[in-house]
Every structure is written in C-alpha cells, then in structure tokens.
Protein backbone atom coordinates (compact mmCIF):
# COMPACT_ATOMS: atom_id res chain seq x y z
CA UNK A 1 119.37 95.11 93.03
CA UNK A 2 122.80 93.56 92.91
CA UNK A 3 125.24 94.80 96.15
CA UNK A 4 129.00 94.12 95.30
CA UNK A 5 130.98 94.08 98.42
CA UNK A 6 134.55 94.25 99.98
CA UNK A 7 135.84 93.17 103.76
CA UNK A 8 132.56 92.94 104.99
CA UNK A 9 130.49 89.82 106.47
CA UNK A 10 127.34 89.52 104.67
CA UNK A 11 125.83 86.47 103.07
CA UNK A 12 126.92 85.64 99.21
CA UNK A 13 123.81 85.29 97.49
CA UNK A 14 120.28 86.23 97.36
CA UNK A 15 118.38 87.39 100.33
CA UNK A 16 114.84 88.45 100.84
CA UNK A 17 114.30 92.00 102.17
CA UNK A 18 112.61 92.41 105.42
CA UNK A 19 110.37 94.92 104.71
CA UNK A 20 108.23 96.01 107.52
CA UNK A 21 105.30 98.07 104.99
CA UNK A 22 105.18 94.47 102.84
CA UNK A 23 104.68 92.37 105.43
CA UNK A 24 101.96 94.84 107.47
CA UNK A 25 100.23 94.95 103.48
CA UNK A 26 100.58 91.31 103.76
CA UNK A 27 98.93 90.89 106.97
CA UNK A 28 96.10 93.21 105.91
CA UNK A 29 95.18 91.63 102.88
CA UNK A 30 96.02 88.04 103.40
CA UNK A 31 96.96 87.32 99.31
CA UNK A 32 97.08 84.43 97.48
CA UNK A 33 100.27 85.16 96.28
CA UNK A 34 103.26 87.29 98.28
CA UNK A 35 105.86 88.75 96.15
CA UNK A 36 108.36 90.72 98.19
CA UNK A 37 112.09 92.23 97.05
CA UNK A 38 115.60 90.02 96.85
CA UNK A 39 118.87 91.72 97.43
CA UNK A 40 121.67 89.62 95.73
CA UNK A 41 125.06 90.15 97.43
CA UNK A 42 128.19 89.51 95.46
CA UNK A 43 131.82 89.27 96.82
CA UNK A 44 134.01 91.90 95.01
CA UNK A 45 131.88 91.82 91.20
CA UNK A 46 131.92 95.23 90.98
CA UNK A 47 131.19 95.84 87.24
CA UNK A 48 128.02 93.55 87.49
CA UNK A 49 126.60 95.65 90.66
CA UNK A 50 123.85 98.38 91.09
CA UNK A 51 125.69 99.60 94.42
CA UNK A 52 129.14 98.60 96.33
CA UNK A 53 129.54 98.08 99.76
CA UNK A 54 132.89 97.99 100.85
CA UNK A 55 134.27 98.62 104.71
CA UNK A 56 136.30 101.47 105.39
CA UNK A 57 140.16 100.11 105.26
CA UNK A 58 139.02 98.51 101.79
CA UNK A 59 138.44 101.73 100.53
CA UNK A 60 141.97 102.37 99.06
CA UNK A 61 141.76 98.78 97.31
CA UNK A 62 138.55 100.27 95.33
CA UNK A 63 140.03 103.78 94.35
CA UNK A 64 143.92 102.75 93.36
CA UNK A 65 142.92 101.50 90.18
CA UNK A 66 140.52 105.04 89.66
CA UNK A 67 143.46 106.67 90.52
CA UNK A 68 145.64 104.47 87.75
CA UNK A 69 142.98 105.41 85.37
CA UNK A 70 142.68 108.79 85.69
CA UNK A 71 145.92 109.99 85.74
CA UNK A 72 146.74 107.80 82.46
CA UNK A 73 143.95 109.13 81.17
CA UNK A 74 145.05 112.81 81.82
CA UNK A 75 147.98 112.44 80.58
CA UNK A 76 147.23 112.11 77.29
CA UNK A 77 144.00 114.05 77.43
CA UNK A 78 144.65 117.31 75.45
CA UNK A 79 140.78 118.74 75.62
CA UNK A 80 140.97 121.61 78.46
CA UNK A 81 137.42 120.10 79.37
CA UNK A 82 138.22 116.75 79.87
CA UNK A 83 141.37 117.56 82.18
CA UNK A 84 139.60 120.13 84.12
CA UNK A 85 136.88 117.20 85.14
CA UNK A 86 139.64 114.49 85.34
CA UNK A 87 141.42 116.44 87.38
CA UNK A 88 138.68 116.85 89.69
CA UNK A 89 138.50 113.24 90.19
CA UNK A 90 141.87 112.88 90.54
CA UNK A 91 141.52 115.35 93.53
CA UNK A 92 138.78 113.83 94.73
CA UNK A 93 139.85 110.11 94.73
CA UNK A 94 143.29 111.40 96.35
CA UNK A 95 141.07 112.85 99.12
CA UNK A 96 140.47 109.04 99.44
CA UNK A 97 136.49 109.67 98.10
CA UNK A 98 134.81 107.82 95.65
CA UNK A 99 134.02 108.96 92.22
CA UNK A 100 130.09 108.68 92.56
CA UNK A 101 129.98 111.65 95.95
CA UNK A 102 132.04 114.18 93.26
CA UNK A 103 129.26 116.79 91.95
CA UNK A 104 129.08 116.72 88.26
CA UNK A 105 126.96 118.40 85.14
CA UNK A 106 125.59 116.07 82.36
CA UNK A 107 128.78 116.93 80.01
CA UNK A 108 130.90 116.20 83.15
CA UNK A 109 129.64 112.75 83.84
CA UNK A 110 129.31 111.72 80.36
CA UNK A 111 133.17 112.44 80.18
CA UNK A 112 133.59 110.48 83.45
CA UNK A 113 131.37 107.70 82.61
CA UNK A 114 133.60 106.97 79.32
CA UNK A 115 136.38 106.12 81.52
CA UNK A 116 134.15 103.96 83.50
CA UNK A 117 135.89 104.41 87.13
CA UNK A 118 134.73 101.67 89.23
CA UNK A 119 133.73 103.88 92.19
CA UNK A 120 131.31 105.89 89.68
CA UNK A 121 128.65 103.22 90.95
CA UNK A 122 127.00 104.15 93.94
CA UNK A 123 129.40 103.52 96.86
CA UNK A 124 128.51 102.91 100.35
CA UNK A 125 131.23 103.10 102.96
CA UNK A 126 131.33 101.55 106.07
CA UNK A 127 132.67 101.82 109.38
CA UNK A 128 132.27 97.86 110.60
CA UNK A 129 133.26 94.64 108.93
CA UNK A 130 129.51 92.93 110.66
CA UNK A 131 126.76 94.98 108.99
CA UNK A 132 123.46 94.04 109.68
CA UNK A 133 122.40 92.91 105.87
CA UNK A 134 118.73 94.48 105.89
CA UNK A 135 120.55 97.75 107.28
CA UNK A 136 123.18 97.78 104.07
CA UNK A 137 120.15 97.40 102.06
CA UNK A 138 118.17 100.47 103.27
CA UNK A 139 121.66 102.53 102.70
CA UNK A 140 122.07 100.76 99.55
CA UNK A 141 119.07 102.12 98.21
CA UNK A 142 119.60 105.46 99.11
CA UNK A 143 123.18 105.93 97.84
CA UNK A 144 121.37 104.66 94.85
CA UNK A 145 118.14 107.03 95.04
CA UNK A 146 116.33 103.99 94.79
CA UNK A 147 112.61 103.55 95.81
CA UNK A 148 109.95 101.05 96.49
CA UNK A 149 106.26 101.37 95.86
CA UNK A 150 103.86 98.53 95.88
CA UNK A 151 100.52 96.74 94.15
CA UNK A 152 98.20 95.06 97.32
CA UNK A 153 94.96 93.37 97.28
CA UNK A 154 93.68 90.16 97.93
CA UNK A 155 95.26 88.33 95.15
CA UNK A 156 98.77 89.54 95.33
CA UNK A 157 101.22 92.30 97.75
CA UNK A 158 103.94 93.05 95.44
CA UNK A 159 107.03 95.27 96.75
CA UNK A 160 108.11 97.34 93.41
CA UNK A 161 111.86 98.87 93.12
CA UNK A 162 111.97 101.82 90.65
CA UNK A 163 114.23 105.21 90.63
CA UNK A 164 113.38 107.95 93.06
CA UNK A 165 111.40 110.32 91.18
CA UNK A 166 109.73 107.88 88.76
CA UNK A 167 106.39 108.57 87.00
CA UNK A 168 103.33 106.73 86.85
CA UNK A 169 104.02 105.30 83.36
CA UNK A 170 107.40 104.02 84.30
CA UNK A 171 105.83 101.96 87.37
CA UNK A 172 103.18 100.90 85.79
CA UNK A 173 105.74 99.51 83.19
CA UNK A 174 108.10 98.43 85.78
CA UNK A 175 105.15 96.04 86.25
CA UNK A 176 104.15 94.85 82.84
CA UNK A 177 104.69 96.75 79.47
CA UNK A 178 101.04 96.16 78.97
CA UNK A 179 100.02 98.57 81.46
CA UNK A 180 102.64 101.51 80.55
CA UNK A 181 101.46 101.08 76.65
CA UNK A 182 97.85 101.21 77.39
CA UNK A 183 97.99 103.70 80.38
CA UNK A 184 95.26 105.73 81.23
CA UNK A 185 95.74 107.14 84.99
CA UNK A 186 97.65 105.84 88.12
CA UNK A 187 95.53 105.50 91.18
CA UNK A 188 97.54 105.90 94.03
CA UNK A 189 97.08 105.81 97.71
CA UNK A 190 99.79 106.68 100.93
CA UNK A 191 100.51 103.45 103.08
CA UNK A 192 99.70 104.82 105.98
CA UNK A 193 96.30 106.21 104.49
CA UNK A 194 95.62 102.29 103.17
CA UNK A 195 96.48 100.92 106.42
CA UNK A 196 93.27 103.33 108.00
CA UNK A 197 91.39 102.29 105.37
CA UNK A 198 89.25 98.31 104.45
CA UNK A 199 90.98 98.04 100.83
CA UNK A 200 91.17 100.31 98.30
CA UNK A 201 87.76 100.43 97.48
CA UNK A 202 87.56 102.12 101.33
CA UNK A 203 90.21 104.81 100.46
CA UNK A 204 88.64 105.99 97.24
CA UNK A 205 85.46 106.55 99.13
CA UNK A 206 87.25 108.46 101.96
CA UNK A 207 88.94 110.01 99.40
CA UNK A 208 92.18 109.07 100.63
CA UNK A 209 93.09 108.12 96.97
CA UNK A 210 94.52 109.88 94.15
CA UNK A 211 94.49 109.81 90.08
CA UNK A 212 97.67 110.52 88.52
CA UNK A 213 98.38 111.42 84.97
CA UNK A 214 101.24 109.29 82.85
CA UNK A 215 104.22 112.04 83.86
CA UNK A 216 103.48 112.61 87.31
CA UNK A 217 105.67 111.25 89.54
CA UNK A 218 105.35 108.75 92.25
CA UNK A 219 105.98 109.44 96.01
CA UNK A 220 108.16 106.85 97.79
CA UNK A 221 105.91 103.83 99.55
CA UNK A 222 102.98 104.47 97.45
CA UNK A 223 100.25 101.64 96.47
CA UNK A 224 99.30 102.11 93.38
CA UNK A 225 96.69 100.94 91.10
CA UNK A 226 96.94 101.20 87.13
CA UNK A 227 93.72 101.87 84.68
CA UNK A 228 94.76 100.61 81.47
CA UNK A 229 93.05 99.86 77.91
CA UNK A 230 94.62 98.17 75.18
C-alpha cells in the first residue's frame, strides 16, 4: 500500500509493518521463510497513492485545487444530475472535508470519479505533525477498508493485504492465480483459535477450522489454507 503524505514527519520510503499477529505466527511456527507487509511512504505523490496522510493545517493545500475543479466543472455542467452531486462536493469541500467522507450512490461516484478530485482517495487527517508510522498505517488501512489475512506453517508466515469483505477466491488469487483458477474450498481458521491450537492439522481436529466455498467472504485476521486442482 502506497501512503502519500503532507506536513507530517514520517520516513520517505518503504517500511516494514510491525505486525504483532505476524510476528506471534512467526514465533509459533518458526518458518523457513518470513514474508511480512511494506508500507511505502511518499512525500506529496498523491495520484500514485492508495491513501493520503496529510496533517491538519495542510488540509486546505489538498482541497483548493478540488475546489478549482469543481466549481469549473459546474459551471459548465448543464446535466441537473451532475450539478446536484457537484454541488454536493462543492459543499462539502467548503466545509473544509475531503471528497472521499461525502456519501455517494454508484451513479454519484462514477460522476465524481470522472473529475478525479484528489481527495476522492482515502484521506486520513491528522492532528500532529510526529505520527507514530505503524499507527498511520493501522488508520491507513481503515480509511481504506483494507484487511490482512495470512498463510502460516512451517515453511512460510505470509501477512496478505486484500479489501475488507473479500472472498475466498479473491485471496486465494491475491496469492497466486493458480490457486483462484483451480479453487476448490478455502480452509480457514481464527488467529486466536490457531494460536490454542499445534498447527493446523490441531485445529481441524478440534474443529476449530472451517471450509469455505469460492464466494464466501473472508473475516479480517484469518489463516487460511487453499485446496486447489488444476
């Protein structure tokens, strides 16, 4: 995930997450091979990032040029649709509010997202200039709805970041496209119950595991374990 960010104090770059369920999975299991989740922080690229961070007396240096856009926009816009919604970003960016905190319907944000406002992307506000960079990257994730679920055993713990809400196909293609094109069921068990358990092998005979179909969805924090056939 790529965190754009204004007047703030965080580290330009790449940094690994600290993560406290990866590293207790990676304590437990002992892999050959650890694979946990990089943030990359980037000064002020706002049309490359997933999520902006940007500290509180920024703010108005984000939303001027919405504002610019909008109201250029509107006043050409003819469509009573269009200048209902625009004007409802209008009011809501003059309420000095990003773009991406303004309920809209499908047809409403596919009229918003032509004009491409730059505080449409997920927009985290802040109060102090010093975050604490692991701290911006738990908010970041969920102004984003983002989620992580992860693959653990002895050869490799693997921290996964997908949309909240995903299904078992998507993971299992978020990691390879093997696994979503020959899916057969998602085996998934809680952290917490995997923690009480040996391995996985443990929690399926407690019966602390479950078998998902292709559509269901995945809870937040999950391990999960694909069958496959190709």
């Amino acid at each position: 995930m790529k965190i754009a960010y204004t007047g703030l104090n965080l580290p330009a770059g790449k940094m690994k997450y600290h993560d406290e369920i990866f590293v207790n999975l990676a304590n437990k299991f002992r892999p050959a091979k650890l694979s946990p989740y990089y943030f990359e922080f980037l000064p002020d690229a706002y049309h490359t990032a997933d999520v902006i961070a940007i500290a509180q007396d920024h703010l108005l240096d984000l939303l001027i040029p919405d504002i610019d856009k909008v109201e250029a926009r509107l006043s050409r816009s003819e469509d009573p649709s269009e200048k209902h919604v625009l004007e409802k970003c209008l009011e809501q960016l003059q309420s000095e509010r990003p773009v991406c905190d303004l309920a809209l319907d499908e047809d409403e944000y596919a009229i918003v997202n032509a004009l491409q406002p730059i505080s449409l992307t997920p927009t985290l506000i802040l109060d102090t200039t010093t975050p604490d960079p692991n701290m911006v990257c738990r908010a970041a994730m969920e102004k984003a709805g983002i989620m992580f679920f992860y693959t653990a055993g002895k050869q490799e713990v693997h921290a996964w970041l997908v949309e909240k809400g995903s299904s078992a196909v998507t993971c299992a293609g978020k990691i390879h496209t093997d696994l979503a094109r020959g899916f057969i069921k998602a085996e998934i068990v809680s952290y917490e119950d995997l923690m009480n358990a040996h391995s996985m092998q443990d929690a399926r005979s407690k019966g602390l595991t479950r078998l998902l179909d292709r559509d269901e969805l995945i809870p937040e924090n999950t391990i999960l374990e694909i069958r496959f056939n190709i």
